[in-house]
C-alpha atoms as a PDB file:
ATOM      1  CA  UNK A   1       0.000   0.000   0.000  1.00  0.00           C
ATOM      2  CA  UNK A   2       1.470   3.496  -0.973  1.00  0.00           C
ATOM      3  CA  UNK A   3       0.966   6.348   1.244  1.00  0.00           C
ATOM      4  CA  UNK A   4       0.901  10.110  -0.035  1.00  0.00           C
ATOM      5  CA  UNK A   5       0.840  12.670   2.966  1.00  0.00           C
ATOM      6  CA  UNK A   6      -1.168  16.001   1.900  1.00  0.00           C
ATOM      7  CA  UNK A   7       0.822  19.239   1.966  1.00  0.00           C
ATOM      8  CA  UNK A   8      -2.922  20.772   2.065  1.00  0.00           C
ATOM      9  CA  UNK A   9      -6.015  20.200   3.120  1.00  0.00           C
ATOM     10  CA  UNK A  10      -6.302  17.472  -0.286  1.00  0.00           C
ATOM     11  CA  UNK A  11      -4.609  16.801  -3.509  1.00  0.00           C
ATOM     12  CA  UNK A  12      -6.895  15.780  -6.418  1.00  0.00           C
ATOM     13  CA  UNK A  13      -7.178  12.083  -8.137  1.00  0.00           C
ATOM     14  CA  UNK A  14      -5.343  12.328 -11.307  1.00  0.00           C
ATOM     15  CA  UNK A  15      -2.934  14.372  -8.778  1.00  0.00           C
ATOM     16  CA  UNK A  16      -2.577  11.261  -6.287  1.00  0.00           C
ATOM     17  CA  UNK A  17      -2.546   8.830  -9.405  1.00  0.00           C
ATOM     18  CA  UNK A  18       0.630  10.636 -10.611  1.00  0.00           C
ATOM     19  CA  UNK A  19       2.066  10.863  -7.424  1.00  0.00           C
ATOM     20  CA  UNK A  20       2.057   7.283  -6.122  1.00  0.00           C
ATOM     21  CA  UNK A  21       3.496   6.370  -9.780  1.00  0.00           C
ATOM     22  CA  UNK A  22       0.684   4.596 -11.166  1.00  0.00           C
ATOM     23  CA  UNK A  23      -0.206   6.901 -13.808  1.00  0.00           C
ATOM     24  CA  UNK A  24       2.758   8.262 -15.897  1.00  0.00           C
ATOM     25  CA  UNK A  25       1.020  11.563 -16.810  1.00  0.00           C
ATOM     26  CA  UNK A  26      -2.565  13.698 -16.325  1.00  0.00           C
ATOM     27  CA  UNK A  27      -3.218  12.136 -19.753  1.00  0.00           C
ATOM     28  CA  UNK A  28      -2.913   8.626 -18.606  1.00  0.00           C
ATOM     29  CA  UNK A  29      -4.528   9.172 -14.714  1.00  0.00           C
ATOM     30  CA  UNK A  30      -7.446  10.980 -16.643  1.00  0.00           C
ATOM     31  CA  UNK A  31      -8.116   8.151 -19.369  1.00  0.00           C
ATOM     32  CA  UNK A  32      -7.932   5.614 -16.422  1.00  0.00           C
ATOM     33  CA  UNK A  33     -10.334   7.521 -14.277  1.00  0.00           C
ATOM     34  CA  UNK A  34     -12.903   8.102 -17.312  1.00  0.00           C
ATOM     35  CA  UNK A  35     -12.286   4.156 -18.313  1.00  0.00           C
ATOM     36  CA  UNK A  36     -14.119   3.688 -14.544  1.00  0.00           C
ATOM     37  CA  UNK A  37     -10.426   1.919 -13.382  1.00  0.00           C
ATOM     38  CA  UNK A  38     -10.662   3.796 -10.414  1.00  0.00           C
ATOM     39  CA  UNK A  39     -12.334   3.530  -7.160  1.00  0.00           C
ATOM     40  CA  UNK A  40     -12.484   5.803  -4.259  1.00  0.00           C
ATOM     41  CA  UNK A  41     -13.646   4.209  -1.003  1.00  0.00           C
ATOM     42  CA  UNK A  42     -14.561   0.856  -2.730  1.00  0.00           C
ATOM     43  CA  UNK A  43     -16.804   3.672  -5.155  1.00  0.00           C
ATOM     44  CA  UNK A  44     -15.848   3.946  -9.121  1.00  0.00           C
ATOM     45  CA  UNK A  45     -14.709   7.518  -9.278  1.00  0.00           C
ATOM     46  CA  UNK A  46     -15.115   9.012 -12.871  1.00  0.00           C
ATOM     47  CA  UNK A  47     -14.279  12.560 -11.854  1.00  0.00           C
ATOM     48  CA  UNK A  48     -10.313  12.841 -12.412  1.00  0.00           C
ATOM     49  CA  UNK A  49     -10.833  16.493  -9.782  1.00  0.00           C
ATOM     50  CA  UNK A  50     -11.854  14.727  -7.108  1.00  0.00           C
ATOM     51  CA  UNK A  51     -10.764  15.755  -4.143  1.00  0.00           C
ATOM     52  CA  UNK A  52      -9.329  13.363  -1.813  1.00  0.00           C
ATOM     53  CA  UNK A  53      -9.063  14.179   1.811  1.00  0.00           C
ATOM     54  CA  UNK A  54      -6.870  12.537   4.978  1.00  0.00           C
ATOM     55  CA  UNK A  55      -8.346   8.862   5.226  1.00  0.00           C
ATOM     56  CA  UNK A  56      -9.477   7.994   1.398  1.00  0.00           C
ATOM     57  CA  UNK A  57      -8.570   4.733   0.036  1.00  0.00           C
ATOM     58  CA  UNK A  58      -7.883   4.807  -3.968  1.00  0.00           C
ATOM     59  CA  UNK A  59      -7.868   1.764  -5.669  1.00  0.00           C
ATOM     60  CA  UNK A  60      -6.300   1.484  -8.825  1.00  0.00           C
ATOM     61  CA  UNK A  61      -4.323  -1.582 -11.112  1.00  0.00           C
ATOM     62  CA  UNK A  62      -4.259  -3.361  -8.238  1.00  0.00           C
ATOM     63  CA  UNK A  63      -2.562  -0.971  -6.124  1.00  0.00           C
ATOM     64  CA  UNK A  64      -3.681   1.040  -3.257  1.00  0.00           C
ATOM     65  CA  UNK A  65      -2.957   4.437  -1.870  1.00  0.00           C
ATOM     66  CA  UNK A  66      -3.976   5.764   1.503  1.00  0.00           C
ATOM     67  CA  UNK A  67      -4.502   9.439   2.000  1.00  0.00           C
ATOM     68  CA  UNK A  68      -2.967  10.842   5.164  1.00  0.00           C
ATOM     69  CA  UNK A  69      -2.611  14.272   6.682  1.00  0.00           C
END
């Protein structure tokens, strides 16, 4: 499980995609999101702004990153 500790009060999807490595660019992170790849909080997330706050799950590939503060 990857962990990504916000700077602010959240960082976006296609944001935490990139950041955790399992998107290579926006491009890719936002085809993956629209392709319904995605899930926050066991929920398919289509919206590649979403903001994720301290305690979201994201599921993605088979990979999982937890959002903490």
């Amino acid at each position: 499980m990857e962990t990504i500790k916000l700077r602010e009060e959240y960082i976006k999807l296609g944001q935490a995609l990139k950041a955790a490595g399992l998107a290579e660019s926006g491009v890719d992170a936002k085809h993956a999101i629209e392709e319904g790849l995605v899930k926050v909080n066991g929920q398919t997330e289509y919206q590649r702004g979403k903001k994720l706050r301290a305690g979201d799950v994201v599921e993605f590939g088979g990979e999982t990153i937890q959002i903490e503060a």
